[in-house]
Protein backbone atom coordinates (compact mmCIF):
# COMPACT_ATOMS: atom_id res chain seq x y z
CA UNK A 1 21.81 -23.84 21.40
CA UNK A 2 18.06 -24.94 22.01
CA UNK A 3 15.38 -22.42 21.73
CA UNK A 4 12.81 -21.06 24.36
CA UNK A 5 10.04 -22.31 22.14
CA UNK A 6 6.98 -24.02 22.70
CA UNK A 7 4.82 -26.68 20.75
CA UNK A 8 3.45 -25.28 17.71
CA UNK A 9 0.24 -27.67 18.60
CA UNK A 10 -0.04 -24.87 21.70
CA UNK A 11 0.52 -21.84 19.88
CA UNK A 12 -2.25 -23.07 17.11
CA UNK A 13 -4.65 -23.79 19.84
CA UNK A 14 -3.85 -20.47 21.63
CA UNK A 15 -4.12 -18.44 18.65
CA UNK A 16 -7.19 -19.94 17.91
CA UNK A 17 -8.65 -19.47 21.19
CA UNK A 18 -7.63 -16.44 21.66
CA UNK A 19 -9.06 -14.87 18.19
CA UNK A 20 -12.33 -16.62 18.86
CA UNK A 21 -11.92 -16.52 22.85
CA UNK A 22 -13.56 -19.68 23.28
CA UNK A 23 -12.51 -22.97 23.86
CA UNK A 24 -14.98 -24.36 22.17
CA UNK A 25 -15.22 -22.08 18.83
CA UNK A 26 -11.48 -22.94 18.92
CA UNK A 27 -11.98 -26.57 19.04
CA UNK A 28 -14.55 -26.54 16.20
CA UNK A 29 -11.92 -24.79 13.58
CA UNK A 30 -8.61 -27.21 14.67
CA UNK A 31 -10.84 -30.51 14.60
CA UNK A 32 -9.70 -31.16 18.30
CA UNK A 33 -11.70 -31.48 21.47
CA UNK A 34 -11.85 -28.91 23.98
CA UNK A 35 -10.70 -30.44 26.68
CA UNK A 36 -7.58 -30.68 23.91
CA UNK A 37 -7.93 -27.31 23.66
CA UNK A 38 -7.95 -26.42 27.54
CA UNK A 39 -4.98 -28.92 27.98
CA UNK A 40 -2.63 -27.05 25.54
CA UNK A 41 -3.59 -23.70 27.00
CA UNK A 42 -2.84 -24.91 30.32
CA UNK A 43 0.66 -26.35 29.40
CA UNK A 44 1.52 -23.17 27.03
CA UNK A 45 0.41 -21.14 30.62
CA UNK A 46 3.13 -23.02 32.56
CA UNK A 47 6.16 -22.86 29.98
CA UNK A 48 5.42 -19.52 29.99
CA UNK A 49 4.68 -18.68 33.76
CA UNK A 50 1.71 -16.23 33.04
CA UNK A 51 -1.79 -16.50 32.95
CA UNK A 52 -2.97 -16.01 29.25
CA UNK A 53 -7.19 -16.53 29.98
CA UNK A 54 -9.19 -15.64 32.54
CA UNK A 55 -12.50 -17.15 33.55
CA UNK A 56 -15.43 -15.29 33.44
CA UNK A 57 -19.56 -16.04 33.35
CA UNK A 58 -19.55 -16.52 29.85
CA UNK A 59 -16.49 -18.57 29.15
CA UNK A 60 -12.70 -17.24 28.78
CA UNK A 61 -11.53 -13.91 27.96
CA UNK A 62 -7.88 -12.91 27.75
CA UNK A 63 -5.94 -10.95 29.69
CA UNK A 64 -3.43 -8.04 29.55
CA UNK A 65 -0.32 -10.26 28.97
CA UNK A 66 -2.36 -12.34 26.73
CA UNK A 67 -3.60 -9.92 24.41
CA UNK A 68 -0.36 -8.65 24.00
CA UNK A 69 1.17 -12.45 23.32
CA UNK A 70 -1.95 -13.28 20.86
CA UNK A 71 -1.04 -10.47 18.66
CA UNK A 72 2.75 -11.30 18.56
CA UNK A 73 1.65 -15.33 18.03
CA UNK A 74 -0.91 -14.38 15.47
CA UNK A 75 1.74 -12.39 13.35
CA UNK A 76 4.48 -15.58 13.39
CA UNK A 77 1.94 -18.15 12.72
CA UNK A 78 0.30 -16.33 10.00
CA UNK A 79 4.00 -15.86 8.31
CA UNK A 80 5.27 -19.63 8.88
CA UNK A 81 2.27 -20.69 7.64
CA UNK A 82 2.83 -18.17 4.42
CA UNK A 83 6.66 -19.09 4.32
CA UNK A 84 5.59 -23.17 4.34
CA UNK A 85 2.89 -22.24 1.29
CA UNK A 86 5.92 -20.83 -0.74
CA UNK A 87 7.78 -23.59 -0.10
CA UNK A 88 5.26 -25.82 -1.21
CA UNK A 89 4.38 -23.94 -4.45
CA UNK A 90 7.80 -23.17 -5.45
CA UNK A 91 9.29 -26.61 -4.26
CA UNK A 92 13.10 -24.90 -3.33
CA UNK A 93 12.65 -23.42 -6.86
CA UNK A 94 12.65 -19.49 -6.92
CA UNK A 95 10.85 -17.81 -4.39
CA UNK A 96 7.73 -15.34 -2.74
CA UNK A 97 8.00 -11.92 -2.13
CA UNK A 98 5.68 -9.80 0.63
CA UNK A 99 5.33 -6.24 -0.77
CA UNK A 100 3.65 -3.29 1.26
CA UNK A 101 2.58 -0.71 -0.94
CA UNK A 102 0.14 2.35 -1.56
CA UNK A 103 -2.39 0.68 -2.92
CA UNK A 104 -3.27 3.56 -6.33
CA UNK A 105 0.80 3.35 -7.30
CA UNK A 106 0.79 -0.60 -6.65
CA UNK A 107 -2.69 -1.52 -8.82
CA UNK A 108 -2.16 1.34 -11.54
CA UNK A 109 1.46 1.56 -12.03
CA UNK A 110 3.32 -1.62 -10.47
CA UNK A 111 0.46 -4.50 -11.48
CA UNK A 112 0.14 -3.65 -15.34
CA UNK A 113 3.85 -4.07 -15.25
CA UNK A 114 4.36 -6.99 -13.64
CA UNK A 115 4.06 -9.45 -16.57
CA UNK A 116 7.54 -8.02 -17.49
CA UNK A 117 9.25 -9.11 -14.46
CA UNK A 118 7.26 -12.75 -15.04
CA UNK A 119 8.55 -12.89 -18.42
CA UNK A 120 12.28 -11.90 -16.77
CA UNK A 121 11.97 -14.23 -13.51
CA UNK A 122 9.15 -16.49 -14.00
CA UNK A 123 10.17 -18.05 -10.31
CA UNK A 124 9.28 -15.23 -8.53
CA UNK A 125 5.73 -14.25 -7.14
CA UNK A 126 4.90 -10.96 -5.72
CA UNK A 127 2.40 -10.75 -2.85
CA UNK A 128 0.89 -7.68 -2.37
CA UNK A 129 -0.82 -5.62 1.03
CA UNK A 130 -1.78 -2.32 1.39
CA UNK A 131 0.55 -0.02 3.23
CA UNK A 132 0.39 3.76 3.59
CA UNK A 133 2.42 4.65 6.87
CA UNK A 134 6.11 3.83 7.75
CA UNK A 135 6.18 0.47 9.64
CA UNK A 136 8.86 -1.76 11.41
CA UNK A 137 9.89 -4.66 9.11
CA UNK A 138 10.57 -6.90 12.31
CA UNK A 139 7.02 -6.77 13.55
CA UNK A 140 5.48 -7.71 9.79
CA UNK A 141 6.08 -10.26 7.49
CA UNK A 142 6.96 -7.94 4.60
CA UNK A 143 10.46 -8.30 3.01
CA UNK A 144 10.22 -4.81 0.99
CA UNK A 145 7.42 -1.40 0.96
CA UNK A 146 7.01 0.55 -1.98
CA UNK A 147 6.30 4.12 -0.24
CA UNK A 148 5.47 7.79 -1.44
CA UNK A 149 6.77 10.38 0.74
CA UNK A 150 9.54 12.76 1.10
CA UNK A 151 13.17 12.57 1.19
CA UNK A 152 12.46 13.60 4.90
CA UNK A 153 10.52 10.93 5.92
CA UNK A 154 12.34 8.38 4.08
CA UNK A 155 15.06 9.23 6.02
CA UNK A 156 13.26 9.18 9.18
CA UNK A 157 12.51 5.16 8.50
CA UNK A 158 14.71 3.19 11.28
CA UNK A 159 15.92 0.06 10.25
CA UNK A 160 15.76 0.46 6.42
CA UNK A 161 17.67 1.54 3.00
CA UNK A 162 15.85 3.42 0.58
CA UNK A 163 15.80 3.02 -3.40
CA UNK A 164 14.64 6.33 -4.90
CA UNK A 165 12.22 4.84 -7.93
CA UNK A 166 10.70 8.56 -9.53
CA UNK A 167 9.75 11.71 -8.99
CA UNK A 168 6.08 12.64 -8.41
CA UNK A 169 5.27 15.08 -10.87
CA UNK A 170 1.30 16.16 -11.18
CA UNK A 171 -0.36 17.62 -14.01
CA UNK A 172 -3.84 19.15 -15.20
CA UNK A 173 -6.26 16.38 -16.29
CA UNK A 174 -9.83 16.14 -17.44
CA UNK A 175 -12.46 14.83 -19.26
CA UNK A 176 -12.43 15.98 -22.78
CA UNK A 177 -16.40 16.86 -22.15
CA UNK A 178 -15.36 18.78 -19.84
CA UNK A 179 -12.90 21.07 -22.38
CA UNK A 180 -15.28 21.24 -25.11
CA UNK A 181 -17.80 22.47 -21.99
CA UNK A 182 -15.31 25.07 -21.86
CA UNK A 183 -14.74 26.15 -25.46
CA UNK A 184 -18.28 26.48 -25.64
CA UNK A 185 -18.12 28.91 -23.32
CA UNK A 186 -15.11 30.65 -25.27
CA UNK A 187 -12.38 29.77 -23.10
CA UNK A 188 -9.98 27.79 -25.07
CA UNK A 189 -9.66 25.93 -28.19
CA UNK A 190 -11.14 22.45 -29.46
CA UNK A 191 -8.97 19.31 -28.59
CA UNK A 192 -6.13 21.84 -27.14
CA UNK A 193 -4.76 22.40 -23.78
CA UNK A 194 -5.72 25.59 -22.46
CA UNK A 195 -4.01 27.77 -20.04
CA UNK A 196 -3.44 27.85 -16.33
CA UNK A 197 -5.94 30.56 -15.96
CA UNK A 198 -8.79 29.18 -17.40
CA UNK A 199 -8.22 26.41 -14.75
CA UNK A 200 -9.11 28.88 -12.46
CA UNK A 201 -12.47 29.03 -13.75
CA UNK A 202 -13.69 25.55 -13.97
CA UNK A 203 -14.50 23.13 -10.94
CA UNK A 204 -11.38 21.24 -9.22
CA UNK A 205 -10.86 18.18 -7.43
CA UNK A 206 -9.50 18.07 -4.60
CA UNK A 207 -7.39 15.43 -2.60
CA UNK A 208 -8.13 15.54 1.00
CA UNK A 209 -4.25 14.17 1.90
CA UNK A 210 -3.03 17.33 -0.26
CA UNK A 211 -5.62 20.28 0.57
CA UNK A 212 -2.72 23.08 -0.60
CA UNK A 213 -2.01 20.98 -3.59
CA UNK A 214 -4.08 23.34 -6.09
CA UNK A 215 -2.86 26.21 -4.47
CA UNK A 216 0.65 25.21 -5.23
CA UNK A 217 0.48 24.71 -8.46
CA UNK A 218 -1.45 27.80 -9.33
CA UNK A 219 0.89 29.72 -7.33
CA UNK A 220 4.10 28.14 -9.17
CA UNK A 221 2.18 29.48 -12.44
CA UNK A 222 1.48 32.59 -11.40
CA UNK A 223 -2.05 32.84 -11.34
CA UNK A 224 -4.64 34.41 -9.33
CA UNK A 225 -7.27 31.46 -8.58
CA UNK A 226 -9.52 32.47 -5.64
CA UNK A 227 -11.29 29.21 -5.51
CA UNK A 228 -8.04 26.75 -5.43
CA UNK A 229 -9.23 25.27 -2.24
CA UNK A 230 -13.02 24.91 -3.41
CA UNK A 231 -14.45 21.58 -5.01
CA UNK A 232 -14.80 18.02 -3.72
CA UNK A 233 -12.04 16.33 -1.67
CA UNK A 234 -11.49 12.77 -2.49
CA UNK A 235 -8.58 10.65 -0.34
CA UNK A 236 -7.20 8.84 -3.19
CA UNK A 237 -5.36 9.25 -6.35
CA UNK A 238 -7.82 6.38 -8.15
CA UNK A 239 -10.77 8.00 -6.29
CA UNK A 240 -9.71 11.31 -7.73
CA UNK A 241 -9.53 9.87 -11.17
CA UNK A 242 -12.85 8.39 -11.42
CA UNK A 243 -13.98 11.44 -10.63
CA UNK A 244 -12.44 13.27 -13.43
CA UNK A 245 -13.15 10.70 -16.02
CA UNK A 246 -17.27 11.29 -15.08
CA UNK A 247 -16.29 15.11 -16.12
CA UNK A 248 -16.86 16.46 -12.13
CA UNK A 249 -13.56 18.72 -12.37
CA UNK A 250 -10.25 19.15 -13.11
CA UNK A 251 -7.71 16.40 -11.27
CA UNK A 252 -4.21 17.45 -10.37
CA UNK A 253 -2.87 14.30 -10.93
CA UNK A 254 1.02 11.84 -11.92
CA UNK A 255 0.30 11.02 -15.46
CA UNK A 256 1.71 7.32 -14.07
CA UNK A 257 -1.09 6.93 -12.63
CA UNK A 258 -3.72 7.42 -15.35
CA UNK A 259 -1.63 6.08 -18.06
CA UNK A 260 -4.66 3.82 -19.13
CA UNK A 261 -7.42 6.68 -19.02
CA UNK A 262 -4.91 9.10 -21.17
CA UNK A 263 -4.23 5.87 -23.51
CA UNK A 264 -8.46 5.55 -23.95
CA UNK A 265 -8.50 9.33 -24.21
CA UNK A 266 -11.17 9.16 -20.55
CA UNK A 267 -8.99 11.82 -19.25
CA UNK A 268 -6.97 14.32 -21.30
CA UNK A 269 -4.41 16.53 -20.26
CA UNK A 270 -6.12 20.23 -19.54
CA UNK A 271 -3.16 22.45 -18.91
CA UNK A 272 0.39 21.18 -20.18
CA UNK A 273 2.61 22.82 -16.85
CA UNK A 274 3.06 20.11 -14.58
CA UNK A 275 4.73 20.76 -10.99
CA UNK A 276 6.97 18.40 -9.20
CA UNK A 277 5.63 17.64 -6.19
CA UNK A 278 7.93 17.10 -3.01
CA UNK A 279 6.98 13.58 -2.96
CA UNK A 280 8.90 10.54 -4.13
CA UNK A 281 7.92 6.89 -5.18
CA UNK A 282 10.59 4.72 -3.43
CA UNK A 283 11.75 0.71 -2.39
CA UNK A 284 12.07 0.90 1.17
CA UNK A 285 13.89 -2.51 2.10
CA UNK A 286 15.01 -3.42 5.92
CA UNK A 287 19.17 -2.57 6.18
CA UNK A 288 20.41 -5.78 6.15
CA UNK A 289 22.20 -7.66 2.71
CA UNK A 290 19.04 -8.94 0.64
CA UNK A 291 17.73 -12.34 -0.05
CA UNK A 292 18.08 -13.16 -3.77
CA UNK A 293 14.21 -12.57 -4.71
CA UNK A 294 14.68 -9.33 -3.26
CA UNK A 295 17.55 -8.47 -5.16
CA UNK A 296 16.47 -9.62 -8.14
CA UNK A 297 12.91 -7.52 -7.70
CA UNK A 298 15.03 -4.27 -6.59
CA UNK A 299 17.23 -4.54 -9.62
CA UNK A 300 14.55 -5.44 -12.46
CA UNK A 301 12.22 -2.22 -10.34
CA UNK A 302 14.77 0.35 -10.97
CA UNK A 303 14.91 -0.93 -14.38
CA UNK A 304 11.12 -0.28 -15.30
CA UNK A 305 11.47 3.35 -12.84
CA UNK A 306 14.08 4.36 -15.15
CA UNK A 307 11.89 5.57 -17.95
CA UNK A 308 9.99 8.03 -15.11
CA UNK A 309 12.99 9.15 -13.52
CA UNK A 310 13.62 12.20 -16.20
């Protein structure tokens, strides 16, 4: 069957022309002429039967239809010329994988790990782009999304299957300054843990996705704290954790997360009652069967989860 397609050589030019809208600009970055330029715009124009540029005083600009058609052309290009890279690198020998993924659980938990899977499937490379939000596979260039949410909103992902990876369990942790701060002060012992209602007492840090996330936990121990909503709101996990390394509170935070800090002793765990949170850590993957990267990466991720899944 032949395709409705038309010359790469067009689309490059358009793409070009449209990102820079100018001719000229667009000329200058493909090495062409642009009169080249104009003539491939004008022939993509009449395969397609719409006007893509309009003149104005100070050159081209695009219009409606051909915003819309840059965005869509920009996308495809961008992934063939990704896909033809891969080829290249691998030369038909293993293969590339796109990953979207929250960028604290991808760089503190996924990253130090990924030697192992290197070690396991030294033909596979794992490129990685910072998702937070549910997105539709067909309009990216992403073959999998590692996501936090809950079972909810996994659910409410069209066009996907779901790998549940671990639970999202928070708990207590500080800098060991600021403990001995508080012993001084004749609130707990040295070096030890000390309880949920001394928490109450000393500053918090809060995360500004998860403003009732103090409350909770305080609440699931039973304590009075009137200032669970008070202290600094930071948006991220690794935001929140620098934070509490530099001694500026106490971090409600997945130990997963700040496995190096707690391995250098920079953060120490304050209280030892942790609270599962209603989030997940999961492989979101589109529904169809999966390439073999894919399926080789899903099986070796549950593999490394398992440990965290208790």
């Amino acid at each position: 069957m032949r395709r409705t397609l038309p010359s790469t050589q067009a689309l490059a030019c358009f793409e070009a022309a449209a990102r820079h809208e100018s001719y000229t600009r667009a000329a200058q970055e493909l090495s062409l002429t642009q009169s080249a330029v104009s003539r491939q715009i004008l022939a993509l124009e009449d395969f397609l039967g719409v006007a893509l540029f309009r003149r104005t005083r100070h050159g081209v600009a695009l219009t409606p239809a051909g915003a819309h058609y840059a965005r869509q052309v920009g996308q495809r290009l961008q992934a063939l010329e990704r896909d033809t890279l891969d080829v290249m690198a691998h030369q038909g020998h293993g293969g590339a994988l796109a990953l979207a993924a929250v960028p604290t659980f991808a760089t503190r938990w996924l990253i130090p790990r990924l030697p192992q899977l290197a070690q396991q499937h030294p033909d596979i490379v794992v490129h990685i782009e910072t998702r937070t939000r549910p997105f539709l596979f067909a309009d990216t260039g992403f073959d999998a999304a590692l996501y936090a949410g809950t079972p909810e909103q996994v659910a409410q992902w069209p066009g996907t299957q779901a790998q549940w990876l671990m639970h999202e369990d928070v708990v207590p942790v500080c800098s060991p300054r600021l403990l001995e701060a508080a012993v001084q002060r004749g609130l707990g012992r040295a070096y030890q843990p000390v309880a949920a209602q001394v928490l109450a007492q000393l500053p918090l840090l809060q995360q500004s996705t998860r403003p009732y996330g103090w409350r909770q936990w305080f609440d699931a121990m039973g304590v009075h704290a009137p200032h669970a909503l008070d202290g600094p709101r930071y948006e991220l996990f690794s935001m929140i954790a620098v934070a509490a390394t530099h001694g500026l509170g106490v971090a409600l935070m997945p130990p997963l997360l700040i496995e190096a800090e707690l391995a250098r002793g920079d953060l120490v765990v304050a209280c030892t009652q942790p609270l599962r949170g209603e989030r997940g850590y999961y492989l979101i993957t589109p529904a169809q069967t999966p390439s073999p990267v894919l399926a080789a990466f899903s099986a070796w991720l549950v593999s490394v989860a398992a440990p965290a899944q208790s």
